[in-house]
N, C-alpha and C. Protein backbone atom coordinates (compact mmCIF):
# COMPACT_ATOMS: atom_id res chain seq x y z
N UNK A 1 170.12 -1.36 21.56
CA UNK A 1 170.25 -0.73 22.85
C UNK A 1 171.11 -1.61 23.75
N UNK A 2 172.13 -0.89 24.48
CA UNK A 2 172.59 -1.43 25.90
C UNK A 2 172.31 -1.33 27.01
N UNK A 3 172.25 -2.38 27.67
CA UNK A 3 171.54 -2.08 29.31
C UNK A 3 172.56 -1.02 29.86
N UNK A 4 171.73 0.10 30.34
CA UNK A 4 172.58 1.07 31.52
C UNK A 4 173.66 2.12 30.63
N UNK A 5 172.53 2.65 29.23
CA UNK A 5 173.39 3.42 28.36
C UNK A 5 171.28 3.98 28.04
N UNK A 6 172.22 5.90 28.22
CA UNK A 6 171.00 6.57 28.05
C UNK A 6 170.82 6.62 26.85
N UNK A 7 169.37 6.65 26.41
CA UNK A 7 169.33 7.14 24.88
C UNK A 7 168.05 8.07 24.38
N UNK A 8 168.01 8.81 23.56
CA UNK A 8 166.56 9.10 22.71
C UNK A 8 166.27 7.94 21.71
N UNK A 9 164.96 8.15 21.70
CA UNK A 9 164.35 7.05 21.26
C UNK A 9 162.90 7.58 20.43
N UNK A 10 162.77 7.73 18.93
CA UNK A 10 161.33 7.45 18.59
C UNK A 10 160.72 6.42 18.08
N UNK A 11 159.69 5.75 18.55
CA UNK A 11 159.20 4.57 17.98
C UNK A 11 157.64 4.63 17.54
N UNK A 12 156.93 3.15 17.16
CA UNK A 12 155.78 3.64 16.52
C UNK A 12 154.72 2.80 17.74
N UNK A 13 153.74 3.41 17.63
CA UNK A 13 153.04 2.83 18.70
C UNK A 13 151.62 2.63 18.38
N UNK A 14 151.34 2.82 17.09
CA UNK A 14 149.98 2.33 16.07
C UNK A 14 150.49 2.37 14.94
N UNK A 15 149.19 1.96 13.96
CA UNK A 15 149.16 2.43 12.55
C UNK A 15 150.20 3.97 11.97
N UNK A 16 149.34 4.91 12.80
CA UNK A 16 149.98 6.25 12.52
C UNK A 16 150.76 6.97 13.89
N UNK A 17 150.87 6.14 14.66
CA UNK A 17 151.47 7.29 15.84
C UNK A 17 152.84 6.85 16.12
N UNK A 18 152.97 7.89 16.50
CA UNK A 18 154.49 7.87 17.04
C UNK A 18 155.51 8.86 18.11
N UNK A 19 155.72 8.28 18.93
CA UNK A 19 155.67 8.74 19.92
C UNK A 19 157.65 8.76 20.49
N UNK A 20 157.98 9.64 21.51
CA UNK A 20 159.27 9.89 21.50
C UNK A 20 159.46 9.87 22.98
N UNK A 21 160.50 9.26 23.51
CA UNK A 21 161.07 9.39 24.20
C UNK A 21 162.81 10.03 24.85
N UNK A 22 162.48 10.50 25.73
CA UNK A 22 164.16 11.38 25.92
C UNK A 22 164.58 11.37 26.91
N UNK A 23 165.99 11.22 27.19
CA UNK A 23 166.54 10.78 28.34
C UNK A 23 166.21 8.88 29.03
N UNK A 24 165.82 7.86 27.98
CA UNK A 24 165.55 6.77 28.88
C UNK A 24 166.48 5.95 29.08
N UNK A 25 166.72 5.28 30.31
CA UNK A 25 167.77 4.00 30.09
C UNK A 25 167.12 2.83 29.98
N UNK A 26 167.98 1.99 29.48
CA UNK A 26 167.54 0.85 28.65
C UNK A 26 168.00 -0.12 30.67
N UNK A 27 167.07 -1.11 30.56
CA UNK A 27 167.45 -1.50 32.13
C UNK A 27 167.43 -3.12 32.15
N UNK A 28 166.67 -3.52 30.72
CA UNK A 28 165.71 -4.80 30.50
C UNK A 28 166.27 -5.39 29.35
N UNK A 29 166.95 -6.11 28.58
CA UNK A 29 166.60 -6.53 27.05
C UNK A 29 166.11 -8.02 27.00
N UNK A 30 165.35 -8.17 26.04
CA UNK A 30 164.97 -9.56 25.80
C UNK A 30 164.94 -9.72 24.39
N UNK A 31 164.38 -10.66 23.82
CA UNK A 31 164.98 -10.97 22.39
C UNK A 31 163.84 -10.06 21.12
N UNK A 32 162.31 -9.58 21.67
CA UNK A 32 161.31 -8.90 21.29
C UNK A 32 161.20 -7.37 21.97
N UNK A 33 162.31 -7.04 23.09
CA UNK A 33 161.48 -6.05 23.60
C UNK A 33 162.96 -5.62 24.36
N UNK A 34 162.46 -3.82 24.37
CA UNK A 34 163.49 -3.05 25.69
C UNK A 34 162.77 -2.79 26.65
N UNK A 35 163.14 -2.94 27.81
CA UNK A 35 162.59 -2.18 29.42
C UNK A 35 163.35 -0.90 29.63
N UNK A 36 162.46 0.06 29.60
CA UNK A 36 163.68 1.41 29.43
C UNK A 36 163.05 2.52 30.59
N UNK A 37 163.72 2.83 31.63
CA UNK A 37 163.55 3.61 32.52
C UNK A 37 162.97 5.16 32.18
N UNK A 38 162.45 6.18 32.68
CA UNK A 38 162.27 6.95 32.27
C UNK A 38 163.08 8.00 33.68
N UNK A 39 163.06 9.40 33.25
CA UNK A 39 163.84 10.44 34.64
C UNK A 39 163.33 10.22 36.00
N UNK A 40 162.02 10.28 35.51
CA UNK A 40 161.06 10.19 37.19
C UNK A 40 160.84 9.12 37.62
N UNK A 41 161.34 7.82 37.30
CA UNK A 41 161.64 6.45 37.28
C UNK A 41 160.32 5.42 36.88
N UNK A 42 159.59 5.88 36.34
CA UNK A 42 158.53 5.14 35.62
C UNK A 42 159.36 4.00 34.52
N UNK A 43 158.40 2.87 34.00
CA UNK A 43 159.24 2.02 33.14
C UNK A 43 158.06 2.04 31.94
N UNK A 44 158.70 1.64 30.84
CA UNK A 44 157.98 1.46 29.58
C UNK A 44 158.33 0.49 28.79
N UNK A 45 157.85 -0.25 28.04
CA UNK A 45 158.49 -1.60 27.40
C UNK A 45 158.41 -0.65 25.89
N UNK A 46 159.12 -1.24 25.22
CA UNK A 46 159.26 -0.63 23.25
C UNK A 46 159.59 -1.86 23.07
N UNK A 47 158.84 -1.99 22.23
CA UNK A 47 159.17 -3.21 21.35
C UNK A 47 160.43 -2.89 20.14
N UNK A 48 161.28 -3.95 19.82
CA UNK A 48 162.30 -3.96 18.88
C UNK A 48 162.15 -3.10 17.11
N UNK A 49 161.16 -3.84 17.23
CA UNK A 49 160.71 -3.72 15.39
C UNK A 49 160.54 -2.61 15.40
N UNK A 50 159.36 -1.81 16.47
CA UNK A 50 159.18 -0.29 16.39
C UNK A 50 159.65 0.44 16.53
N UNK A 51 160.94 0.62 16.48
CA UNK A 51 161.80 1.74 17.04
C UNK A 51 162.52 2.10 15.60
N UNK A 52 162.25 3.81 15.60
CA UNK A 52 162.49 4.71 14.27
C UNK A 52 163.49 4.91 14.19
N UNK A 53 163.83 5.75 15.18
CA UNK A 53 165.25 5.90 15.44
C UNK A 53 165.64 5.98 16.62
N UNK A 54 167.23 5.58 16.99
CA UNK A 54 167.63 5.55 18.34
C UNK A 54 169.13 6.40 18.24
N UNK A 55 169.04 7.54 19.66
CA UNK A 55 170.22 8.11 19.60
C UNK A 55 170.87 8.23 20.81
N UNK A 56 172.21 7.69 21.37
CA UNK A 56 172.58 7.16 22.43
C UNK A 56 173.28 8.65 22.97
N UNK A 57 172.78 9.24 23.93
CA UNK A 57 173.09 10.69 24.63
C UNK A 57 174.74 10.21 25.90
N UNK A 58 175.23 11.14 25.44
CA UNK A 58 176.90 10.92 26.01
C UNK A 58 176.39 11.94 27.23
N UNK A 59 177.10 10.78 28.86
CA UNK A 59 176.32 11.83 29.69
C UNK A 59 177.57 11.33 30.78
């Protein structure tokens, strides 16, 4: 991920879950983790390792 580039995003967030995100920007990076904005401006951390797939939305 790049800071201040939108993307979809599914990652894993237990054993079995997995959970998706759409439309977030990435705002944060550190060497374990993204800080990624959401539309209504809430923030969420994803960790590196967990992320399924990532798809960078041209906007």
């Amino acid at each position: 991920m790049e800071i201040g580039i939108v993307y979809d995003v599914a990652f894993t967030t237990g054993r079995y879950d997995i959970e998706y995100e759409t439309s977030v920007k990435c705002i944060k990076k550190t060497v374990q983790s993204y800080r990624v904005e959401r539309v209504n401006g809430t923030t969420r951390l994803i960790k590196k390792d967990s992320i399924i797939e990532l798809k960078s939305i041209k906007k």
